[in-house]
Protein backbone atom coordinates (compact mmCIF):
# COMPACT_ATOMS: atom_id res chain seq x y z
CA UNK A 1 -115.18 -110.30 -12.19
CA UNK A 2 -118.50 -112.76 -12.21
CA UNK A 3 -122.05 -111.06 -13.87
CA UNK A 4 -123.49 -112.03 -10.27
CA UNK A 5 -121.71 -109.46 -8.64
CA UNK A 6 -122.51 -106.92 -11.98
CA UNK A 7 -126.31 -105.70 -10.89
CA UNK A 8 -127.27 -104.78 -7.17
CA UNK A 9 -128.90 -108.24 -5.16
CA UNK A 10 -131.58 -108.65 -2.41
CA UNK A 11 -128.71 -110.03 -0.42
CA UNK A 12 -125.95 -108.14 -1.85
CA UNK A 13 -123.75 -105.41 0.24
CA UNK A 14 -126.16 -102.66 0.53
CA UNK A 15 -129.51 -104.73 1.56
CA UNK A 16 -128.95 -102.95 4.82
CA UNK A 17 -130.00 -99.05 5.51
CA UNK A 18 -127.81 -97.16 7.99
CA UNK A 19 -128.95 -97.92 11.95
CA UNK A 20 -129.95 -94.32 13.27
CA UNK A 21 -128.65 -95.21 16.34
CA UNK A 22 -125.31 -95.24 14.63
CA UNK A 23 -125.03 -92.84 12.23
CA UNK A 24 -125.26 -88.27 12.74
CA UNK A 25 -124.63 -86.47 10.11
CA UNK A 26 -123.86 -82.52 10.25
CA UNK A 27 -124.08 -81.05 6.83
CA UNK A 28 -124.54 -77.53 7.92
CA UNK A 29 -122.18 -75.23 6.36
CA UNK A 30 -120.27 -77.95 4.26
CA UNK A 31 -119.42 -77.60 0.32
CA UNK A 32 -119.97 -79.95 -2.61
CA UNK A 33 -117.01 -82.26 -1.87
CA UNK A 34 -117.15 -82.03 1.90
CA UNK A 35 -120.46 -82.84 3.52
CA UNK A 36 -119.19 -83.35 6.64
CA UNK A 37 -118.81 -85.60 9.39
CA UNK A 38 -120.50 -88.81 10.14
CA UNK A 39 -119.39 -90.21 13.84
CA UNK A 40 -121.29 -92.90 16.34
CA UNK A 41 -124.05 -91.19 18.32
CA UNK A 42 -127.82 -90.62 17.79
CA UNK A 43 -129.15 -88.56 15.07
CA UNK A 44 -128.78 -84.71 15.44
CA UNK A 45 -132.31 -83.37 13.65
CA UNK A 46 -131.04 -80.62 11.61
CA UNK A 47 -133.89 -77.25 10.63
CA UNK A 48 -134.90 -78.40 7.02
CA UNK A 49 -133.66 -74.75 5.45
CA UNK A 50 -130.42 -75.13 6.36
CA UNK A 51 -129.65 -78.86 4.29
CA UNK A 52 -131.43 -78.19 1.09
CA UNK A 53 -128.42 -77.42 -0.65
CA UNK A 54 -126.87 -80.88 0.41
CA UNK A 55 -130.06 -83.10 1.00
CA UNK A 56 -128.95 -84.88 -2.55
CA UNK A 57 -125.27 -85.38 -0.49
CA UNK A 58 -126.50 -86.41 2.78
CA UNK A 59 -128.50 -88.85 1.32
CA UNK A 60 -125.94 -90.59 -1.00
CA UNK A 61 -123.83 -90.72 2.34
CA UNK A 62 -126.32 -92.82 4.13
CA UNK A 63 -126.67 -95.06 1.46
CA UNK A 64 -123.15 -95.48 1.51
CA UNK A 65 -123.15 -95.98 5.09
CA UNK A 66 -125.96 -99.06 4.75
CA UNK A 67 -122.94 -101.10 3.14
CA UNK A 68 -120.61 -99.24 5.90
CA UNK A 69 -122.33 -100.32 8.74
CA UNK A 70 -122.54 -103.95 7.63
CA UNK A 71 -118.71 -103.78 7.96
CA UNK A 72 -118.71 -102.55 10.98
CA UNK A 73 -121.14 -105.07 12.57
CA UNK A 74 -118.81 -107.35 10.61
CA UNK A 75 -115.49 -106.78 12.35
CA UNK A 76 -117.71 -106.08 15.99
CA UNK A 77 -115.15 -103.60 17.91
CA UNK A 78 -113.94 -100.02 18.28
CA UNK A 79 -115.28 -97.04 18.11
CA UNK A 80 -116.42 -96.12 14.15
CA UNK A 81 -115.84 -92.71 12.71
CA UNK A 82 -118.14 -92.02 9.35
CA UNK A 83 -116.63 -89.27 6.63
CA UNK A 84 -118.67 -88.83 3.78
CA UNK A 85 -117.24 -86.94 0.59
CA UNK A 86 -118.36 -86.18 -2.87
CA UNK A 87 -119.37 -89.30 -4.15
CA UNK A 88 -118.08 -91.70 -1.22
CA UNK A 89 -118.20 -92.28 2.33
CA UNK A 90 -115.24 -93.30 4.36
CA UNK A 91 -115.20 -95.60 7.60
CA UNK A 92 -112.32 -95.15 10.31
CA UNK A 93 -112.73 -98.38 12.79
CA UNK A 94 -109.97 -99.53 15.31
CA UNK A 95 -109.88 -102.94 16.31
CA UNK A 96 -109.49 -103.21 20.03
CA UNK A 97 -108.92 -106.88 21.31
CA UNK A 98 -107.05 -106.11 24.38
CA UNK A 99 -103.68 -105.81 22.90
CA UNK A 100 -101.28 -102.38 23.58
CA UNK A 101 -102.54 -101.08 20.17
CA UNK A 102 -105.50 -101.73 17.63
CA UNK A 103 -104.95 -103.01 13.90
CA UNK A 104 -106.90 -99.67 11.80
CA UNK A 105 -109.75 -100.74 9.04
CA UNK A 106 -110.56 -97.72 6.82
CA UNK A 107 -113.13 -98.24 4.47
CA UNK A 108 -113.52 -96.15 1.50
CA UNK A 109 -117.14 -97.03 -0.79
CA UNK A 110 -118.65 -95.01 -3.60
CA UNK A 111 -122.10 -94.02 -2.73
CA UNK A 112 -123.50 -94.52 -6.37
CA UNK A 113 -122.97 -97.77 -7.21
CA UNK A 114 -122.52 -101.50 -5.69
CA UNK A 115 -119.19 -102.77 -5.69
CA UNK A 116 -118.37 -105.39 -7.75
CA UNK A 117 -115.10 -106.23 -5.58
CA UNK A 118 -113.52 -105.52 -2.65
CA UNK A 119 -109.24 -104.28 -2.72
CA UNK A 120 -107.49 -104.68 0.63
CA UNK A 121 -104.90 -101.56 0.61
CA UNK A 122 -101.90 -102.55 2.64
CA UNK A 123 -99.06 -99.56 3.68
CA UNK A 124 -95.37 -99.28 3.58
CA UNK A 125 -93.49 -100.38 6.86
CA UNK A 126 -94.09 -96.93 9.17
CA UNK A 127 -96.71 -95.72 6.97
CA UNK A 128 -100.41 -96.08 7.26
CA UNK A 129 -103.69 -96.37 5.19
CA UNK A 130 -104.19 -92.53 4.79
CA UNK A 131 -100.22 -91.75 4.36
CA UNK A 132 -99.91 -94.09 1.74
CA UNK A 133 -103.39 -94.37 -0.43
CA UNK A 134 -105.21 -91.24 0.43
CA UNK A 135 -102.60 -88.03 0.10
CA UNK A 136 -104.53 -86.23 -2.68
CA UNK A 137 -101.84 -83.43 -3.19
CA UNK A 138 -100.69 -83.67 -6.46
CA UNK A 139 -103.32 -85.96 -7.76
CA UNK A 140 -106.72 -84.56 -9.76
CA UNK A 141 -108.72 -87.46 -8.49
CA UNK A 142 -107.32 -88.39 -5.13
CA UNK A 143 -104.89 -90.59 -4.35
CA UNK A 144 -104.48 -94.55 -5.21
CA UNK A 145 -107.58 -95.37 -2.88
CA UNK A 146 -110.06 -93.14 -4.79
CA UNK A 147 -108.58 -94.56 -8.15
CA UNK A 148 -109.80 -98.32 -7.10
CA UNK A 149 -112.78 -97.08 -5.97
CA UNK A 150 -114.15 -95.17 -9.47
CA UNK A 151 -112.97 -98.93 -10.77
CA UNK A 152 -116.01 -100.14 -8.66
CA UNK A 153 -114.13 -101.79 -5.73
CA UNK A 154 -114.66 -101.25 -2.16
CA UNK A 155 -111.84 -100.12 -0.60
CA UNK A 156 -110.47 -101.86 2.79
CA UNK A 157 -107.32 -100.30 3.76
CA UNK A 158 -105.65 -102.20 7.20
CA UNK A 159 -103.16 -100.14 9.02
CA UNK A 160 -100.64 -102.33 11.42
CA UNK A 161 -100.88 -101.95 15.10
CA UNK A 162 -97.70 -100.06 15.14
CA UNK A 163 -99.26 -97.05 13.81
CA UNK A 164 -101.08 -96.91 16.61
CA UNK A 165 -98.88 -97.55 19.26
CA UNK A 166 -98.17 -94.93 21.80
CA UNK A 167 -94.17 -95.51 21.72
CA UNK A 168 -91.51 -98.38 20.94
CA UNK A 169 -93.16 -100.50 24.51
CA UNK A 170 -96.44 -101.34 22.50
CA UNK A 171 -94.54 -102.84 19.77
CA UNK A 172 -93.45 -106.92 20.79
CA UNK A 173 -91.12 -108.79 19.78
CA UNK A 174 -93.82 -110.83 17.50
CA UNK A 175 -94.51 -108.31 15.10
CA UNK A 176 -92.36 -109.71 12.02
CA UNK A 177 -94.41 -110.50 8.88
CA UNK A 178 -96.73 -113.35 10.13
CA UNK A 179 -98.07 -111.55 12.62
CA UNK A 180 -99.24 -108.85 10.25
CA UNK A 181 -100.52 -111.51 7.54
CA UNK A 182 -102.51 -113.02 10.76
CA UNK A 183 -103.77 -109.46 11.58
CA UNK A 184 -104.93 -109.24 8.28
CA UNK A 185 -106.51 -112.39 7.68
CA UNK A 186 -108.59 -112.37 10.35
CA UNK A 187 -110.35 -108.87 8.79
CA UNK A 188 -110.26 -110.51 5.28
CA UNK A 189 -112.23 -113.44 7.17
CA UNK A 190 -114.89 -111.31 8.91
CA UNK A 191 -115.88 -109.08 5.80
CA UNK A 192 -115.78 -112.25 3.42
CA UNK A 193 -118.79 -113.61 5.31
CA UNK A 194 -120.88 -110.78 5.36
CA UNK A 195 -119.98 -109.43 1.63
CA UNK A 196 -118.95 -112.56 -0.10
CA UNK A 197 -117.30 -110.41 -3.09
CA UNK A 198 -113.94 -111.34 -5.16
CA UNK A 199 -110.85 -109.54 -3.35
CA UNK A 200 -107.62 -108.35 -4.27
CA UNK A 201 -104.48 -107.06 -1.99
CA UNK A 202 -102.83 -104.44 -2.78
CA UNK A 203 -99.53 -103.54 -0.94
CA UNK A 204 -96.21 -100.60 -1.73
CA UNK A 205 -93.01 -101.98 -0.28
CA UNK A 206 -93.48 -103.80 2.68
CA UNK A 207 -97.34 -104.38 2.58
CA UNK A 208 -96.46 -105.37 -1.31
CA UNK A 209 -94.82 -108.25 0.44
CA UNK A 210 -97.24 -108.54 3.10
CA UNK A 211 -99.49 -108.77 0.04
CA UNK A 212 -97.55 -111.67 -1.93
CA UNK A 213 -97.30 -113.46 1.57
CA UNK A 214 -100.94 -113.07 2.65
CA UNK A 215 -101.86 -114.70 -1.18
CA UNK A 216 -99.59 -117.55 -0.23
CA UNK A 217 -101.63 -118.48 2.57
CA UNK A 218 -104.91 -118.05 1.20
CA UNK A 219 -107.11 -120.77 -0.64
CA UNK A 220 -110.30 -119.07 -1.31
CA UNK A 221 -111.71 -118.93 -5.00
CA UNK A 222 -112.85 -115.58 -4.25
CA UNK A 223 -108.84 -113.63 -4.27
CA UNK A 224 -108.47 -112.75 -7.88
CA UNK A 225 -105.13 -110.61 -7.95
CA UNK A 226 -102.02 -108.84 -6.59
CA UNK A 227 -101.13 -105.96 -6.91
CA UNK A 228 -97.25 -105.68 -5.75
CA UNK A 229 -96.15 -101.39 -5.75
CA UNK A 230 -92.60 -101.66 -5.49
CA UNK A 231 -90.44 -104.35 -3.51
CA UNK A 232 -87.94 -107.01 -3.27
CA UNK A 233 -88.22 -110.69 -3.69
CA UNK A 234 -85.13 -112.93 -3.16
CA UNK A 235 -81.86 -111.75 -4.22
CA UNK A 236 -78.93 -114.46 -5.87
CA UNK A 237 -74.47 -113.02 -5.14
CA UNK A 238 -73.98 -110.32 -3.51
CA UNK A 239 -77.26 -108.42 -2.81
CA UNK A 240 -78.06 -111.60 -1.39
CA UNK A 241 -75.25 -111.87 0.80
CA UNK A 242 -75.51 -108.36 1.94
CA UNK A 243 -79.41 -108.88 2.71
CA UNK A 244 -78.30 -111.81 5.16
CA UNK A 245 -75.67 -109.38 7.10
CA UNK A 246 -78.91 -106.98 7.06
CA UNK A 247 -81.16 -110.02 8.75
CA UNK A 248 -78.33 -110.81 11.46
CA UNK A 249 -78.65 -107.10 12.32
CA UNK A 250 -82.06 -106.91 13.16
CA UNK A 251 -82.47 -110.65 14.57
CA UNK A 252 -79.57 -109.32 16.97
CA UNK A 253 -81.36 -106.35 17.98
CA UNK A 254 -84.60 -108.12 18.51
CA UNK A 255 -82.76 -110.64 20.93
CA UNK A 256 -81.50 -107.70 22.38
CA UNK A 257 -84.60 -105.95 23.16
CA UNK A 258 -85.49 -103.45 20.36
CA UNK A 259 -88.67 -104.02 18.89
CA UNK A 260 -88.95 -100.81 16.55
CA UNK A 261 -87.38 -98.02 15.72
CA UNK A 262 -88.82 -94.56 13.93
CA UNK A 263 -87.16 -93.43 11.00
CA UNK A 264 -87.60 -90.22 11.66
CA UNK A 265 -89.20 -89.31 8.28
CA UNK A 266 -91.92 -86.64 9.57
CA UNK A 267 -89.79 -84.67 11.09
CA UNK A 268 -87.29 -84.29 8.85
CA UNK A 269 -89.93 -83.24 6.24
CA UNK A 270 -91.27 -81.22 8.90
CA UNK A 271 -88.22 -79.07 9.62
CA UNK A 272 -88.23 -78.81 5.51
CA UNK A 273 -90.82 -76.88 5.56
CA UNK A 274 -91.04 -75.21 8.54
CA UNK A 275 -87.33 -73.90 9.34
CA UNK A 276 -86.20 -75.10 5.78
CA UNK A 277 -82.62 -72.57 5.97
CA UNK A 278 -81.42 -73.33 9.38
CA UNK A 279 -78.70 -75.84 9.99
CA UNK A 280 -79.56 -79.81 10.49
CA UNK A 281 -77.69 -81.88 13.30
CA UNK A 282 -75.97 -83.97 10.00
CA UNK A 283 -73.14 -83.06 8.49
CA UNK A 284 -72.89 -82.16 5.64
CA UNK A 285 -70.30 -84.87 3.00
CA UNK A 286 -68.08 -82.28 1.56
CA UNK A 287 -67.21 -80.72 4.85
CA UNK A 288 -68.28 -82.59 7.95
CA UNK A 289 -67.39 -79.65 9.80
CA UNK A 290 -70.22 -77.99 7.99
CA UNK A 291 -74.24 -78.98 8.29
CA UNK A 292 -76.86 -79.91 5.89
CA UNK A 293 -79.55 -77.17 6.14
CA UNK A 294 -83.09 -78.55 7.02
CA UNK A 295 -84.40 -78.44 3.33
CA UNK A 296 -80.89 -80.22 1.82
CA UNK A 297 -81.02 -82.90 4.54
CA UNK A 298 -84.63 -83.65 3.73
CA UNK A 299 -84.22 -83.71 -0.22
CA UNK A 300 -80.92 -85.42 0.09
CA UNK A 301 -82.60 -88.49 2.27
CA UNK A 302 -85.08 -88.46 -0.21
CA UNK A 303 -83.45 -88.27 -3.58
CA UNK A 304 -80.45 -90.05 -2.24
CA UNK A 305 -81.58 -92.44 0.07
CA UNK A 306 -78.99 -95.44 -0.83
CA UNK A 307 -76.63 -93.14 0.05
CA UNK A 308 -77.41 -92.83 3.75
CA UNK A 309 -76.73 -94.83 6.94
CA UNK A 310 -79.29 -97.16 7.87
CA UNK A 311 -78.96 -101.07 7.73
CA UNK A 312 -81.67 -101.36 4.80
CA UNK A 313 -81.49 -98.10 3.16
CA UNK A 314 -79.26 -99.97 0.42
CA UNK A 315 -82.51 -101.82 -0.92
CA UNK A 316 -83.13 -98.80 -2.70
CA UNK A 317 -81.13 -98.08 -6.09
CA UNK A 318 -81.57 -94.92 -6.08
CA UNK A 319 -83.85 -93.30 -3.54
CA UNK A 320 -87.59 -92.98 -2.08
CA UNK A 321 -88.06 -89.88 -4.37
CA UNK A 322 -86.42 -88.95 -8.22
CA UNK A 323 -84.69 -85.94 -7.70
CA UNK A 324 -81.37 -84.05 -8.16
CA UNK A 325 -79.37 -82.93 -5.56
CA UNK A 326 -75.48 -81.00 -6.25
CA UNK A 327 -73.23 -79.63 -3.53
CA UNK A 328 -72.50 -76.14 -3.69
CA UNK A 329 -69.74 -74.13 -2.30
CA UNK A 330 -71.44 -74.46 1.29
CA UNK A 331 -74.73 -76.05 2.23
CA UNK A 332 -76.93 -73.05 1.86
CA UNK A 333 -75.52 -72.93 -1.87
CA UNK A 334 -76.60 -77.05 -2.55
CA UNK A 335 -79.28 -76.96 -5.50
CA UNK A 336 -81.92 -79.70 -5.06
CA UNK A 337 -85.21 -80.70 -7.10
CA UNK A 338 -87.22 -83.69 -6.81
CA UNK A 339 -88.56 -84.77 -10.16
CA UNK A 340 -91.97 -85.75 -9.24
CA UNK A 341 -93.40 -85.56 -5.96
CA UNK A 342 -93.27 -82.25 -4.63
CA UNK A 343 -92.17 -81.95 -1.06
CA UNK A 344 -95.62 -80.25 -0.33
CA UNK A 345 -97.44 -84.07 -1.20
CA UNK A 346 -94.83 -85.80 0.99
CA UNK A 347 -95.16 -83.04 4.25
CA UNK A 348 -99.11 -83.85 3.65
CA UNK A 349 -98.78 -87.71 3.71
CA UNK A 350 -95.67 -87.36 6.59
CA UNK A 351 -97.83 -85.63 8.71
CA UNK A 352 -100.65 -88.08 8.77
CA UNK A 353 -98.73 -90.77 9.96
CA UNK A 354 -99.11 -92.29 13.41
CA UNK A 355 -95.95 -93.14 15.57
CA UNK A 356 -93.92 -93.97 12.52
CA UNK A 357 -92.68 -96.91 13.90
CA UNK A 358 -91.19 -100.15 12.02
CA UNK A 359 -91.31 -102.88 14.41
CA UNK A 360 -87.73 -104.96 14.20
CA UNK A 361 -88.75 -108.24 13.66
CA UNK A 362 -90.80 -107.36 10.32
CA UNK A 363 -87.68 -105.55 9.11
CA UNK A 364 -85.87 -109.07 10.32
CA UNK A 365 -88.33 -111.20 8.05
CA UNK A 366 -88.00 -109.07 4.97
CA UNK A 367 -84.59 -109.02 5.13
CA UNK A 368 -84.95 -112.77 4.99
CA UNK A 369 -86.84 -113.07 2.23
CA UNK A 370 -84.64 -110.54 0.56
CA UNK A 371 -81.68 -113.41 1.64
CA UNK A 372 -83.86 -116.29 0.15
CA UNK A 373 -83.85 -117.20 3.95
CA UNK A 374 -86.21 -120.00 3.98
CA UNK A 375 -85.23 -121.21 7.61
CA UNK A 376 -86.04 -117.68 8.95
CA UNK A 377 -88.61 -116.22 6.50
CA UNK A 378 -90.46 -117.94 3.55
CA UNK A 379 -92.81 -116.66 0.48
CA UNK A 380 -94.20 -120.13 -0.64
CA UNK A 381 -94.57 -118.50 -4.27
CA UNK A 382 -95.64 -121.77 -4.87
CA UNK A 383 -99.04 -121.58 -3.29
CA UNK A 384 -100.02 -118.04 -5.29
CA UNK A 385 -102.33 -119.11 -7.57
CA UNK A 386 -104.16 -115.48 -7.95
CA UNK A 387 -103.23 -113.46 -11.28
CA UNK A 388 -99.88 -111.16 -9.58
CA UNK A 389 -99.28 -107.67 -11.00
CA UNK A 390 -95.84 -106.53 -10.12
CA UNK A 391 -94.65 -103.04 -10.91
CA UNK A 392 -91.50 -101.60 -9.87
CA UNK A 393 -89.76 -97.93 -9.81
CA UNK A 394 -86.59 -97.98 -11.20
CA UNK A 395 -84.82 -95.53 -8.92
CA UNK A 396 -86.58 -97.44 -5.92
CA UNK A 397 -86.41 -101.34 -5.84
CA UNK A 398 -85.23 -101.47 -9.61
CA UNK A 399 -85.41 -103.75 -11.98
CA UNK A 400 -85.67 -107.32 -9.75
CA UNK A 401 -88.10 -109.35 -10.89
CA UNK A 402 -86.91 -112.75 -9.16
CA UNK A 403 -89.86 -112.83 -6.74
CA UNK A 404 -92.21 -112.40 -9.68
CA UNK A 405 -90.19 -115.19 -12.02
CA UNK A 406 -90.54 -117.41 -9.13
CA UNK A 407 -94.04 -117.19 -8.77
CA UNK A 408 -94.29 -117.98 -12.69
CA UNK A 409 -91.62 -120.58 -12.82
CA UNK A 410 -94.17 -122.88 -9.98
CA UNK A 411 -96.79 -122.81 -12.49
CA UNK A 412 -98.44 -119.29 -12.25
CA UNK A 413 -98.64 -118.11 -15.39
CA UNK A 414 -100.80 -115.05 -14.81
CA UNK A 415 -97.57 -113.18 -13.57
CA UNK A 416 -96.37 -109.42 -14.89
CA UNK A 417 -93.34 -107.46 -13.71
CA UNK A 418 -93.00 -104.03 -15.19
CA UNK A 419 -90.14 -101.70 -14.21
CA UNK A 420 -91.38 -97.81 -14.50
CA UNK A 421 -88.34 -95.58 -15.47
CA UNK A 422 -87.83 -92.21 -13.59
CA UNK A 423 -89.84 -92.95 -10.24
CA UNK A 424 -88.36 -93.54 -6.87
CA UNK A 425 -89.52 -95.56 -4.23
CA UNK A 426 -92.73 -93.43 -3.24
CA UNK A 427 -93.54 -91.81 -7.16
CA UNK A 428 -95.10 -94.95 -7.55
CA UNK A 429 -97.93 -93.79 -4.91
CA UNK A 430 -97.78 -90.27 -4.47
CA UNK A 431 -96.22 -88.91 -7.99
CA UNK A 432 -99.18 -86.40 -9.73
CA UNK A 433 -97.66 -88.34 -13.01
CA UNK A 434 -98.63 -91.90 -11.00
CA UNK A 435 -102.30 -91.85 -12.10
CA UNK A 436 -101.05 -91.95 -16.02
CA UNK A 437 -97.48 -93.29 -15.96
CA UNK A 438 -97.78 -96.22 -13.44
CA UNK A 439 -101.81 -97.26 -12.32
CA UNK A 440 -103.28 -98.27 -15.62
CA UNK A 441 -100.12 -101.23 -15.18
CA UNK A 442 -102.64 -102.34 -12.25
CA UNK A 443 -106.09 -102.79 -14.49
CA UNK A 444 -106.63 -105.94 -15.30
């Protein structure tokens, strides 16, 4: 990253104090890594006694918030929501522009130091910012967002409009890949002005692609990397065949009329936990006269996720989790493990998901580019010209680096693939073992 962006400036990101008009803060009765929260309204004077013990905390919040508020005066709609922690201060800010449901800009900063760049965190198709980057079970230090940050970046994590949609009518039939990278250029546009800082994206799954297709599109000197968390470029034989019978699926049901569908993921981790001995609704594959019990249906989906129904759950080699799962003699006798993510982490990140929706024409368009589908989707890996830092899980997406040699064989030569053994689809993000075995791959 450039010296100029090295030392705080005049003009630089935190020239401007937090507006009091904007900005209450309620330390009273918080801890150390929770001072509390930071909403729009006018100040609330507080009786000096009862903030000494945080007046050090409250204060690094505002000063976090001066850079905060510039964002939100940057992107000029919703309703902001301020959460300062130990160290950091996090924005919530929907984006309401008169469409059936808001894209979601959560900005994480550090409230000691300037940042010397800027990552834009993009989540997995259903998943949002906080389900994806911010699940801290499992993890010492937080989860991938906090990681970035202690690297000096500002965090800008964009949640899709799906997440916030209040059923399967607020998703259109428009929402396939470009819409998303349009979504998410125009925030990349707005906070460039104001902050004028190098950028990276960031994306697992489909916002990895959202990522790679987002750097296609964009010129500006100022995107340096990215960082691609386990997908799928273009397949060659059969995958590829199979990937274009997956595309004619979806581009039926879109002409048809279904825009999205819910996987159904945070309930079934739900019912894990909650009721995790009763019987499921699915049978169970050595008698189908028998059930799956709540817990086996949930590990089994996750550990064994190739192995289900579903028009794209073969993408996976494996499954979204590393596990074991063997039948017993009946379904309350199956023995099940996952490897690395505990069920606990993925009830935590489940549970703060929005509708869970995956609108039909983005599953279309990466099934497209999975195809090498030009006519109906296309990657110009041509046109990325920012360093690309690809890592993979190897019981997830596996070991296919074609996106990632095409991107090098046009002339990019600041191109890595890396395939992590022992990680499913989601270790990658949530694993306690992630911070050690697979983020230090993302340093530059």
């Amino acid at each position: 990253m450039g010296r100029e962006h090295s030392e705080p400036r005049p003009d630089g990101p935190y020239a401007d104090q937090a507006r009091a008009d904007r900005v209450r803060v309620d330390p009273v009765g918080a801890g150390r890594a929770q001072v509390g929260q930071v909403r729009t309204g006018p100040v609330r004077a507080t009786p000096g006694p009862r903030i000494t013990a945080v007046a050090h905390e409250a204060g690094a919040a505002v000063k976090g918030a001066g850079l905060l508020t510039r964002v939100e005066r940057a992107l000029g709609t919703g309703t902001a929501v301020y959460f300062p922690g130990d160290g950091w201060i996090r924005l919530t800010l929907p984006l309401h522009d008169g469409g059936p449901a808001p894209v979601t800009v959560e900005v994480l900063a550090d409230t000691t130091r300037v940042p010397h760049g800027i990552a834009y965190l993009l989540p997995g198709g259903g998943l949002n910012f906080t389900a994806d980057y911010f699940t801290p079970d499992g993890h010492d230090g937080g989860g991938l967002a906090h990681h970035l940050r202690r690297q000096g970046l500002l965090i800008v994590g964009v949640t899709p409009r799906e997440d916030a949609a209040g059923g399967a009518a607020d998703v259109t039939a428009d929402r396939g890949l470009a819409a998303h990278r349009r979504d998410l250029a125009g925030v990349v546009a707005a906070l460039d002005t104001v902050l004028r800082l190098p950028y990276q994206y960031a994306g697992h799954s489909a916002g990895a692609a959202l990522a790679l297709d987002a750097a296609s599109h964009d010129p500006s000197p100022r995107l340096r990397r990215v960082l691609v968390l386990d997908t799928t470029g273009p397949y060659v034989g059969d995958p590829a065949a199979r990937a274009a019978r997956t595309r004619d699926v979806y581009a039926d049901l879109v002409a048809h009329g279904t825009y999205a569908s819910d996987p159904g993921l945070a309930a079934l981790v739900a019912r894990a936990v909650t009721d995790p001995h009763s019987p499921s609704p699915v049978p169970w594959p050595p008698d189908p006269e028998l059930r799956f019990t709540n817990a086996g249906l949930a590990h089994f989906a996750l550990i064994r996720t190739a192995d289900l129904p579903g028009e794209a759950n073969w993408i996976h080699r494996r499954g979204h989790a590393a596990g074991e799962y063997v039948f017993g003699a009946t379904p309350a006798e199956d023995r099940f493990a996952l490897t690395h993510t505990p069920l606990a982490t993925w009830h935590a990140a489940t549970a703060a998901l929005g509708s869970g929706l995956v609108p039909t024409a983005l599953m279309r368009d990466l099934a497209a580019i999975w195809a090498g589908d030009e006519a109906t989707y296309r990657i110009a890996w041509d046109r990325i010209r920012a360093e690309v830092v690809w890592v993979n899980a190897e019981w997830g997406r596996g070991d296919e680096s074609r996106g990632a040699d095409l991107i090098r064989a046009c002339g990019n030569a600041r191109v890595t693939f890396t395939t992590v053994p022992g990680l499913g689809h989601a270790d990658v993000v949530w694993s306690p073992t992630a911070p050690n075995e697979v983020w230090p791959l993302l340093r530059p």
